[in-house]
C-alpha atoms as a PDB file:
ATOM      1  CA  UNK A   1     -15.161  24.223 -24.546  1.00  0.00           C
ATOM      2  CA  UNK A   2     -13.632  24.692 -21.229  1.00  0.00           C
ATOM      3  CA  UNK A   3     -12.948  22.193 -18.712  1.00  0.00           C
ATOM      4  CA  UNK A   4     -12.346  23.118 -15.514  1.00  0.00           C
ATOM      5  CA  UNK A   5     -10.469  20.972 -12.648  1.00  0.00           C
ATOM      6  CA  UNK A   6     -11.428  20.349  -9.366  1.00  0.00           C
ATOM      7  CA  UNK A   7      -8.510  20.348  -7.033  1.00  0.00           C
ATOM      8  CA  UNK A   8      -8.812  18.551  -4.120  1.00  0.00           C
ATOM      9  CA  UNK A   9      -8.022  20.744  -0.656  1.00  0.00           C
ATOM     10  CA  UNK A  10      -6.349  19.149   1.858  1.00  0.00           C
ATOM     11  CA  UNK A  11      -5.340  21.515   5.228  1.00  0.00           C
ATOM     12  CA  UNK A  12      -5.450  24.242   2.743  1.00  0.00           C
ATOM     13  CA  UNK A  13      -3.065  22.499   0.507  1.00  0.00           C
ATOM     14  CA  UNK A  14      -4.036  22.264  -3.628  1.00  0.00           C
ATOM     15  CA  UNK A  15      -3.936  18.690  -5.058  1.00  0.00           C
ATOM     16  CA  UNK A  16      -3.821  18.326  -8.541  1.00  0.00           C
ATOM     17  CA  UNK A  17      -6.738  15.803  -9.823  1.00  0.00           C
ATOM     18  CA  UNK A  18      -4.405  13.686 -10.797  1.00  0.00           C
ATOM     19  CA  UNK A  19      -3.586  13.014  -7.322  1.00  0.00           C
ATOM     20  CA  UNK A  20      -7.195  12.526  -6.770  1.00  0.00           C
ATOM     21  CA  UNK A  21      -6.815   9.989  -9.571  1.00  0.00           C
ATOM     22  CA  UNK A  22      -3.698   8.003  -8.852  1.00  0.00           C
ATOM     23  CA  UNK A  23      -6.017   7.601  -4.897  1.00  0.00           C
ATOM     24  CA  UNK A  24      -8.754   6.476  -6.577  1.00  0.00           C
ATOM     25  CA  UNK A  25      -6.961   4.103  -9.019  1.00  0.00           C
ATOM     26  CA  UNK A  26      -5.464   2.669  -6.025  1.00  0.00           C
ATOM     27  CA  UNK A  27      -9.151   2.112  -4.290  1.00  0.00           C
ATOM     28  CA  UNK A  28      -9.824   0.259  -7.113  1.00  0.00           C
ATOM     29  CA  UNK A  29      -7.089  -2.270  -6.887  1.00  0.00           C
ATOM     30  CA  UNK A  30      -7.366  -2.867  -3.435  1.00  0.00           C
ATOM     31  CA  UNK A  31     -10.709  -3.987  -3.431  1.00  0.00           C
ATOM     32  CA  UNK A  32     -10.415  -6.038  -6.748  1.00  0.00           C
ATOM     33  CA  UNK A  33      -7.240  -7.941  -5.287  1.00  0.00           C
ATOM     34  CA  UNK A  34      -9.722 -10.528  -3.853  1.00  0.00           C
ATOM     35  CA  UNK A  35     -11.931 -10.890  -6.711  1.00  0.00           C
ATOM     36  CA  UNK A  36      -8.433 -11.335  -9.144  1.00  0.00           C
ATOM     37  CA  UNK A  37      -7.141 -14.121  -6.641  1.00  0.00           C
ATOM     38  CA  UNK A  38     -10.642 -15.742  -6.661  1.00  0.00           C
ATOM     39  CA  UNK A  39     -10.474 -15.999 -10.389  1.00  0.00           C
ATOM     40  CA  UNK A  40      -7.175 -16.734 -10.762  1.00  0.00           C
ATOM     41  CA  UNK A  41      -5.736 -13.196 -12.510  1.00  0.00           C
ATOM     42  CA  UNK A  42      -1.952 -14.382 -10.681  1.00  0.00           C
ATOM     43  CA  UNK A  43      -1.482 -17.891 -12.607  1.00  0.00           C
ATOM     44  CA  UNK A  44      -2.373 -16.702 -16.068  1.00  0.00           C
ATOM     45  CA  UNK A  45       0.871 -14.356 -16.334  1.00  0.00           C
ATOM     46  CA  UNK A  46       4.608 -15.149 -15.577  1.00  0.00           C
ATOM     47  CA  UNK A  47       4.865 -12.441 -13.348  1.00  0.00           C
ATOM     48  CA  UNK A  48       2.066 -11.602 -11.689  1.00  0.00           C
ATOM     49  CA  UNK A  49       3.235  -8.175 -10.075  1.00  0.00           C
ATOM     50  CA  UNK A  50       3.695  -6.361 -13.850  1.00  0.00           C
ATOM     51  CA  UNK A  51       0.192  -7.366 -14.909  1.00  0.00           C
ATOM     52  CA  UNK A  52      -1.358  -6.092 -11.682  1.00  0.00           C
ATOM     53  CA  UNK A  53       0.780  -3.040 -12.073  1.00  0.00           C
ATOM     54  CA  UNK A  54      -0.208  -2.901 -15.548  1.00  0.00           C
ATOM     55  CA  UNK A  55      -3.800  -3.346 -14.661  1.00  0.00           C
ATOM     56  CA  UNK A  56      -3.466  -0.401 -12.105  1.00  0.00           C
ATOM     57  CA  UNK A  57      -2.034   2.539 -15.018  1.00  0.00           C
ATOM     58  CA  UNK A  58      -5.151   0.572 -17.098  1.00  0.00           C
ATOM     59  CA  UNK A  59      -7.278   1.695 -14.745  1.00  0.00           C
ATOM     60  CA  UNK A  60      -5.166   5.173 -13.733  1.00  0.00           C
ATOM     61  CA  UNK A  61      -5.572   5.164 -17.564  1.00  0.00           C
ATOM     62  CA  UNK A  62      -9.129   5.168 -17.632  1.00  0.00           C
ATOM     63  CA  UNK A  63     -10.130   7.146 -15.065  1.00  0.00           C
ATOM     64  CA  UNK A  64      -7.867  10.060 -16.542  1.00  0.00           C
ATOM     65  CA  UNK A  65      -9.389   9.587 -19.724  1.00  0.00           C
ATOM     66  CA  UNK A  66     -13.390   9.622 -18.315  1.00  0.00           C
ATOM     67  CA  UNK A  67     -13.148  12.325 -15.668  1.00  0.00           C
END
């Protein structure tokens, strides 16, 4: 089985998907920021900037793994 990879062209320059990933990872964070403050994500860890970095490479993580 051979899986090919879409590289994403930009101005005739060749992204590698996991460009395409690390963008889309990012997305993802930046519109569940809100939600996370809403429910509280921040007080339930020491520091609050590893988890959400840790939730981003989750996520990075994920999206590598299912596309």
């Amino acid at each position: 089985m051979v899986h090919t990879f879409a590289e994403l062209v930009v101005g005739g320059v060749l992204f590698a998907p996991f460009a395409t990933y690390l963008v889309a990872a990012l997305v993802l964070i930046v519109v569940l920021r809100p939600l996370l403050h809403v429910v509280g994500f921040a007080k339930m860890f020491s520091h609050a900037s590893v988890a959400e970095l840790s939730l981003y490479v989750t996520i990075l993580s994920l999206l590598v793994l299912l596309f």
